[in-house]
Protein backbone atom coordinates (compact mmCIF):
# COMPACT_ATOMS: atom_id res chain seq x y z
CA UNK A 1 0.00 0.00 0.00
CA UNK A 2 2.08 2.40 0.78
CA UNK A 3 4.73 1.64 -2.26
CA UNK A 4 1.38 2.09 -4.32
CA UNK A 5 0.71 5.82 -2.49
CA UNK A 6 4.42 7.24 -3.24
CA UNK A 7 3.64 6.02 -6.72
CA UNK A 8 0.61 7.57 -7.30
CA UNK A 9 2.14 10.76 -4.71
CA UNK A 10 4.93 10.95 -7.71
CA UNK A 11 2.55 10.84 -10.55
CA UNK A 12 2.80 7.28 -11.77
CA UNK A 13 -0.28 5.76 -12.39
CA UNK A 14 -3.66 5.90 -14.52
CA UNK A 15 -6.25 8.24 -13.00
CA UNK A 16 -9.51 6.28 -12.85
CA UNK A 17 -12.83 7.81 -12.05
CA UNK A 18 -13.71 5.03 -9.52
CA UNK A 19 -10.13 4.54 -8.35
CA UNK A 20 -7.29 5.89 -5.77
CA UNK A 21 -6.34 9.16 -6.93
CA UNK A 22 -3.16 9.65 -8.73
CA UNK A 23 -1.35 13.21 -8.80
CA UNK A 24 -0.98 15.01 -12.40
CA UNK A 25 2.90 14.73 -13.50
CA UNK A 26 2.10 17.12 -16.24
CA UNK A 27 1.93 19.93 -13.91
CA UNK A 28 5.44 21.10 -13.81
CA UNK A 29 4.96 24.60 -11.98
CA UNK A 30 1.49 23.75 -10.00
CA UNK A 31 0.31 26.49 -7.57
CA UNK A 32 0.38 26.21 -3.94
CA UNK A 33 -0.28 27.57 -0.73
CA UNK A 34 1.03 27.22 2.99
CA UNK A 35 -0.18 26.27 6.53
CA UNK A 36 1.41 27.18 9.65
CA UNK A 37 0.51 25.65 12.54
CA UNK A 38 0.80 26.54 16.57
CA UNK A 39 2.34 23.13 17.52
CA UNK A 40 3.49 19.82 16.20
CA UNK A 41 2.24 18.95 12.93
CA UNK A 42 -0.53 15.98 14.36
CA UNK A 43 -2.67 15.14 11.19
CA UNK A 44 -4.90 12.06 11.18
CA UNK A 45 -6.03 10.77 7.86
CA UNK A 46 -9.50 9.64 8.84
CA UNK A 47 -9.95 13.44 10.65
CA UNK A 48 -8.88 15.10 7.69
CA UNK A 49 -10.85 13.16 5.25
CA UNK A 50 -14.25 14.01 6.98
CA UNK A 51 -13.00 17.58 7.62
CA UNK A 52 -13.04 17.64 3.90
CA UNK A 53 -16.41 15.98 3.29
CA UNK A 54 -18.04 18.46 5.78
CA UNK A 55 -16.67 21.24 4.29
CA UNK A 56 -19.09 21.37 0.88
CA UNK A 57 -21.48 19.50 -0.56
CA UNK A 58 -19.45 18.75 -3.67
CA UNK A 59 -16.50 17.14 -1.72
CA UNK A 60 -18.95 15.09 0.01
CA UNK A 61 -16.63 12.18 -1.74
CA UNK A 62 -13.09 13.56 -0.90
CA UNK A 63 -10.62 11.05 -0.09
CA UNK A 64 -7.13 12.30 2.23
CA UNK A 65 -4.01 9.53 2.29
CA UNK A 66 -1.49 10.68 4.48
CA UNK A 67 1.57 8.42 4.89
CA UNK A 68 5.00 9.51 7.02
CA UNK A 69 8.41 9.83 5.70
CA UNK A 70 11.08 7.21 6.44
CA UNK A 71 13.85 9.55 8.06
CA UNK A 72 16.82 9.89 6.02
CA UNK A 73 19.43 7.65 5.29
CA UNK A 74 22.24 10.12 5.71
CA UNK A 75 22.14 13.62 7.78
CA UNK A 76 21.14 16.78 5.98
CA UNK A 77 23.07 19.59 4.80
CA UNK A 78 22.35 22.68 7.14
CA UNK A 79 19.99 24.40 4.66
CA UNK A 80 18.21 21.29 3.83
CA UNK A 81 14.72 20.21 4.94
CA UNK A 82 13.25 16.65 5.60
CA UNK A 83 9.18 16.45 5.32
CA UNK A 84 7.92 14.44 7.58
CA UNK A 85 4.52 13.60 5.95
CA UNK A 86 3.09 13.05 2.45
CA UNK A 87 -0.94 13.65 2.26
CA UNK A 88 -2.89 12.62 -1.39
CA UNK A 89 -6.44 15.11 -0.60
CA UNK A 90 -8.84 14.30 -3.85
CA UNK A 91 -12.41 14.45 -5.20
CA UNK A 92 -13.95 14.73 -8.81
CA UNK A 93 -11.25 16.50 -10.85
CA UNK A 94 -9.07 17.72 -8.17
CA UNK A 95 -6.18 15.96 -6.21
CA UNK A 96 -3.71 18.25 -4.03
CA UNK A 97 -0.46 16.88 -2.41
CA UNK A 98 0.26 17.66 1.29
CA UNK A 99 3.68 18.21 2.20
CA UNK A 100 4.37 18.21 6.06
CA UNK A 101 7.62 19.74 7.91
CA UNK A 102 7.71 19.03 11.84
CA UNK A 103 9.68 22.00 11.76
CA UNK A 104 8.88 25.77 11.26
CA UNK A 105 8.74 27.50 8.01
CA UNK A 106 11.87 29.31 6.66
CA UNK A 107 12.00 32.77 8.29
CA UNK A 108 12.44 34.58 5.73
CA UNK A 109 9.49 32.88 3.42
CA UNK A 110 7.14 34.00 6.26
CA UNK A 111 8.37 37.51 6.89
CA UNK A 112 7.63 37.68 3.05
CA UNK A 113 4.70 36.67 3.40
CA UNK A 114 3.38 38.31 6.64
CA UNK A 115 5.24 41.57 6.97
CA UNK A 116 3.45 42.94 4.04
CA UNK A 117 -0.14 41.26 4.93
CA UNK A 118 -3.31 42.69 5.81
CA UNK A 119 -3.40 40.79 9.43
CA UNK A 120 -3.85 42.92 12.59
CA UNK A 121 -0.19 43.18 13.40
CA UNK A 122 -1.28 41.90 16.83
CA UNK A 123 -1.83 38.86 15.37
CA UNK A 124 1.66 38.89 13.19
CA UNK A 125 3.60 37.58 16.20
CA UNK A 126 1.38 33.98 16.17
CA UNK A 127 2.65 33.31 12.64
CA UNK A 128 6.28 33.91 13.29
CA UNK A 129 5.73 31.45 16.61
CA UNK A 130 4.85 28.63 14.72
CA UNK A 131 6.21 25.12 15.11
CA UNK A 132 5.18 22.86 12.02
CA UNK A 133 3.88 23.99 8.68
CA UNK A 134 2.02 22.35 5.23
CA UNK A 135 2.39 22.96 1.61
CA UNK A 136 -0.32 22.09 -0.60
CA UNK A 137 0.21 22.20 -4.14
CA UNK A 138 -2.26 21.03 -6.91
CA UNK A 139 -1.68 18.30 -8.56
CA UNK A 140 -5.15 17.69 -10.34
CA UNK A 141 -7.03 17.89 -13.52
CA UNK A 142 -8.32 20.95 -13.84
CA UNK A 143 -7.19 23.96 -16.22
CA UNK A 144 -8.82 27.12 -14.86
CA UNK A 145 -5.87 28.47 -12.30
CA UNK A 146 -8.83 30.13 -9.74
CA UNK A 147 -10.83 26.21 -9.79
CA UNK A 148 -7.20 25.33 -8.60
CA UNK A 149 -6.54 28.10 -6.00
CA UNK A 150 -10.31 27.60 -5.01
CA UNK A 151 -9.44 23.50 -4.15
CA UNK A 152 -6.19 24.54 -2.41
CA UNK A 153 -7.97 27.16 -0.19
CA UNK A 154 -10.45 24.60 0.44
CA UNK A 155 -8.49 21.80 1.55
CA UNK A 156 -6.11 24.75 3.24
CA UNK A 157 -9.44 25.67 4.93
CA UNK A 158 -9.83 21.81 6.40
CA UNK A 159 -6.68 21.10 7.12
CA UNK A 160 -6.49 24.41 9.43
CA UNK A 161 -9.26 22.89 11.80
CA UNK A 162 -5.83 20.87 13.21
CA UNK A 163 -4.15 23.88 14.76
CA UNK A 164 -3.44 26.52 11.79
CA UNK A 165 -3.13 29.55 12.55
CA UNK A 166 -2.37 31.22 9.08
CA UNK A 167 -2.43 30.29 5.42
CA UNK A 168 0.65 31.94 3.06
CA UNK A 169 0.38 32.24 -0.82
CA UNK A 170 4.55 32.56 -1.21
CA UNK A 171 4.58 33.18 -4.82
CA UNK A 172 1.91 36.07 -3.79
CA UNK A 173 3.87 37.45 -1.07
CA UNK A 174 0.75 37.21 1.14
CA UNK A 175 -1.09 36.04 4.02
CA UNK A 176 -4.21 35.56 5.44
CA UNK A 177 -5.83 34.05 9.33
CA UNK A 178 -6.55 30.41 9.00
CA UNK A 179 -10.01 31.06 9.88
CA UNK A 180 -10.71 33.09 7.05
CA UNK A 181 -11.16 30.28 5.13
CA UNK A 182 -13.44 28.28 7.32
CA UNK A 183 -16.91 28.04 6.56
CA UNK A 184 -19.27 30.96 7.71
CA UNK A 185 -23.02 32.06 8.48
CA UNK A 186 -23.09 34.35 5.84
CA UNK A 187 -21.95 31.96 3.15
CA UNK A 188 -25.49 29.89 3.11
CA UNK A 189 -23.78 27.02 2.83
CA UNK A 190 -22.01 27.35 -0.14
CA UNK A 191 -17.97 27.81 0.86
CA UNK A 192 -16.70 27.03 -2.95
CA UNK A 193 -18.96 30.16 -4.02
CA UNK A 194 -17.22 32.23 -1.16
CA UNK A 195 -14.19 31.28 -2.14
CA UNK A 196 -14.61 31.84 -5.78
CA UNK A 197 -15.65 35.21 -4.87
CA UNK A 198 -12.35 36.55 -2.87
CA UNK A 199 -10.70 39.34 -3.86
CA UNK A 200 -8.21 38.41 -6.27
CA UNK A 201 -5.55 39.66 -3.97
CA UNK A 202 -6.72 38.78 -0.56
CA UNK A 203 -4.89 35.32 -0.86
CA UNK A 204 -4.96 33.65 -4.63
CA UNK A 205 -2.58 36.91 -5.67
CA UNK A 206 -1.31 39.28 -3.39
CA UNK A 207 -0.67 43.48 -2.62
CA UNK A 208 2.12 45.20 -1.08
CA UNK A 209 3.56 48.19 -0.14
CA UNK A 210 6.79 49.75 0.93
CA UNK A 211 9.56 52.47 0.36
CA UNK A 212 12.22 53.22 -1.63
CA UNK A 213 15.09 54.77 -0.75
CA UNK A 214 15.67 58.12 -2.77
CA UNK A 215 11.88 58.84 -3.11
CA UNK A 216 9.15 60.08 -1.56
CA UNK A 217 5.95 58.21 -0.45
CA UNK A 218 5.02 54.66 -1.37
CA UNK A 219 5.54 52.14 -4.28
CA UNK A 220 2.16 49.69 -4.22
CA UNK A 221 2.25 46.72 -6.28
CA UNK A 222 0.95 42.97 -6.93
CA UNK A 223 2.54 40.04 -7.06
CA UNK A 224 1.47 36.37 -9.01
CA UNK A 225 -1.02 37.88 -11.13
CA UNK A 226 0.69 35.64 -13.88
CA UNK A 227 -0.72 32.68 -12.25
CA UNK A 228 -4.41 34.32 -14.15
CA UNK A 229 -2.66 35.16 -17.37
CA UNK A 230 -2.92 38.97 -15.74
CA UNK A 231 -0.18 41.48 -15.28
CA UNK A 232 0.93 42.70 -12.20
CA UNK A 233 0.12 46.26 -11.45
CA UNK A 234 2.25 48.95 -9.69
CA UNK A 235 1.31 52.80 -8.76
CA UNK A 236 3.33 55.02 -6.73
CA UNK A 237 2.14 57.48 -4.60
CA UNK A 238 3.41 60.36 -3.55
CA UNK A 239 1.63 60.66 -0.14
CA UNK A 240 1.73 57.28 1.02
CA UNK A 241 -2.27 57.55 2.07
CA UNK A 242 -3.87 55.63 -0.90
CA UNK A 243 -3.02 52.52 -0.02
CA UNK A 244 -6.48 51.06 0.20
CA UNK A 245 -7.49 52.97 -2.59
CA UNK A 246 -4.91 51.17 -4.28
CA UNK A 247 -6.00 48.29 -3.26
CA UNK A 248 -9.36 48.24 -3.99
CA UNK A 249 -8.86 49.62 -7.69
CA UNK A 250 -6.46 47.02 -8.45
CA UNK A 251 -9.03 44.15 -7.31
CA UNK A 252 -11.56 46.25 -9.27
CA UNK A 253 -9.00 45.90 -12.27
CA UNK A 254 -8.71 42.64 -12.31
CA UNK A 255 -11.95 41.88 -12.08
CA UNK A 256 -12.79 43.67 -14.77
CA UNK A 257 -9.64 41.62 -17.00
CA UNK A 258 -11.30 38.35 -15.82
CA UNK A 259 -15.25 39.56 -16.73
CA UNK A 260 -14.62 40.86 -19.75
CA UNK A 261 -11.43 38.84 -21.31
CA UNK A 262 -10.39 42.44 -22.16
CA UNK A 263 -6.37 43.00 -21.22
CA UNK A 264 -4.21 45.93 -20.55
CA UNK A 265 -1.44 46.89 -22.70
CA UNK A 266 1.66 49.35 -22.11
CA UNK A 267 -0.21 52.90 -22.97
CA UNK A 268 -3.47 52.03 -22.35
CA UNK A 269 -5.57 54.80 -20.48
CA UNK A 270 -7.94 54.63 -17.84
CA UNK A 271 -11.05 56.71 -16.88
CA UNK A 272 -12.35 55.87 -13.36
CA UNK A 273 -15.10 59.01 -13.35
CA UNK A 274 -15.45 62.43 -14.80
CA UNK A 275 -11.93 63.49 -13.26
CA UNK A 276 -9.49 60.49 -12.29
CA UNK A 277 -7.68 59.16 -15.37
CA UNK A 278 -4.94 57.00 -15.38
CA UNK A 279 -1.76 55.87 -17.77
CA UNK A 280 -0.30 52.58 -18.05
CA UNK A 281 3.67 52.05 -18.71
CA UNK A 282 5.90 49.34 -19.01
CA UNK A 283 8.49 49.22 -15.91
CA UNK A 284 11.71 50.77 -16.30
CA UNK A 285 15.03 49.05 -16.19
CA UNK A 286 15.51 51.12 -12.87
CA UNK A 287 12.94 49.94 -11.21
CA UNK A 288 14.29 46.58 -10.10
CA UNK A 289 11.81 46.59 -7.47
CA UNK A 290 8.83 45.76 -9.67
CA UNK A 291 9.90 43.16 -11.28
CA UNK A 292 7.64 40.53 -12.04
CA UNK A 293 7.52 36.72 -13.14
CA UNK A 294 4.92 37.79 -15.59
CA UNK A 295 4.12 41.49 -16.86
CA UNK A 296 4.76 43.96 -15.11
CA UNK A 297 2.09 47.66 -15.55
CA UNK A 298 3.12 50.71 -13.92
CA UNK A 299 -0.31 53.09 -13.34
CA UNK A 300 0.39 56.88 -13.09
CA UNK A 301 -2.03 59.89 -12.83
CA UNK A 302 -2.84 61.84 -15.84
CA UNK A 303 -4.84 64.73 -16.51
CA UNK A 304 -8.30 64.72 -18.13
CA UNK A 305 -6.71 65.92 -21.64
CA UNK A 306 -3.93 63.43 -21.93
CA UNK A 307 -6.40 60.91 -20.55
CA UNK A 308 -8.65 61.31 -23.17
CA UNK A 309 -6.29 61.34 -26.17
């Protein structure tokens, strides 16, 4: 059985309909997302798997495998990192691989990740505590990148009900509470629809802000909007007080993109109302600071004349 699991775990293997679920070795670059938990990882299959079926009526089916690592034959090099569990979570079209590490996080992924976040900083401390952490990455069937992020946040939002505290996007350079993801009231029952319905940058992408040295204000900018076929968008203001602004008109933006399959292009112009009109540019080879595994769109304010050229 469990020579069978690290098979299908690697990729090798028919998928059936009616049978064990085997990950997708096509996906070279999948997506993924990160638990961190408040103590020692302690996951139990059976607890995970109806953690899963509770969550939504569509996963009512969903299968979790976990299996634990045989510790290595020789010791690790000081940078290296030994996972102590492998997890299979599947149902319909969608298998996601757990990865487990009884140790913390690297440092530096989660300062990435949480420095810039939303999160009460309050609450910031509780992430950089942590004592075991999970990656999930997709390793299913389906094509559309947010039906993937939408199965990792689910199965990110089970898992959590085992002592998560916060879920990381890394590629995003973002961060959100575990509970955040847990089924609510005001969903009516319908999680995958919530879920579907984040902002784009609240966890599946992410928004942050900071200085640079020489210039006044704030550089704002996304990060793994490639991930949608999007580019990532930039602005900088002068004042450093638009920051929600910011963030709310780039969500707005991408919405938009993803409604209307329109895209943006390097000079494209932008009317919010009668007097707000925006430019788009290409980044400069100065600006090392935006750049971008995709696209990379650089908004600046323009005046109604230019803006309607």
């Amino acid at each position: 059985m469990a020579d069978d699991f690290f098979d299908r775990f690697s990729g090798r293997g028919t998928p059936r309909p009616d049978a064990a679920p085997v990950a997708n070795p096509r996906l070279t670059d999948p997506v993924g997302l990160q638990c961190l938990f408040e103590g020692p990882l302690a996951l139990d299959a059976a607890e995970v798997q109806l953690a899963l079926r509770d969550y939504h009526r569509d996963m009512a089916n969903a299968t979790a495998e976990l299996a634990a690592v045989p510790p290595p034959d020789k010791p690790l090099a000081p940078d290296d990192e030994q996972p102590t569990l492998l997890g299979l979570l599947a149902w319909g079209r969608h298998v996601v691989k757990l990865v487990g590490f009884d140790s913390p996080m690297p440092a530096e992924a989660v300062e990435a990740c949480v420095r810039p976040s939303h999160i009460d900083p309050a609450y910031k401390p509780l992430a950089y505590q942590h004592k075991s952490y999970v990656i999930l990455y997709y390793a299913g069937y389906e094509l559309d990148p947010m039906e993937q992020y939408v199965a990792l946040a689910a199965c990110a939002g089970a898992v959590a009900y085992f002592g998560a505290t916060f879920v990381l996007n890394e590629i995003a350079h973002t961060a959100i509470p575990a509970p955040v993801l847990h089924p609510h009231e005001e969903d009516n029952g319908d999680m995958l629809a919530a879920l579907r319905g984040l902002p784009l940058l609240l966890v599946y992408c992410g928004f942050v802000y900071f200085s640079v040295e020489g210039q006044s204000g704030l550089w704002m900018r996304t990060h793994g909007c490639h991930r949608f076929g999007l580019p990532d968008l930039a602005y900088h203001d002068e004042d450093g007080k638009l920051i929600e602004f910011t963030f709310q008109l780039f969500n707005n933006l991408f919405a938009y993109l993803r409604e209307t399959g329109n895209s943006f292009v390097p000079d494209c112009r932008l009317q919010l109302d009668n007097d707000m009109f925006f430019r788009l540019r290409a980044r400069t080879s100065e600006e090392w600071y935006l750049e971008s595994e995709g696209e990379m769109l650089v908004a600046e304010r323009i005046g109604p004349e230019e803006g309607k050229q």
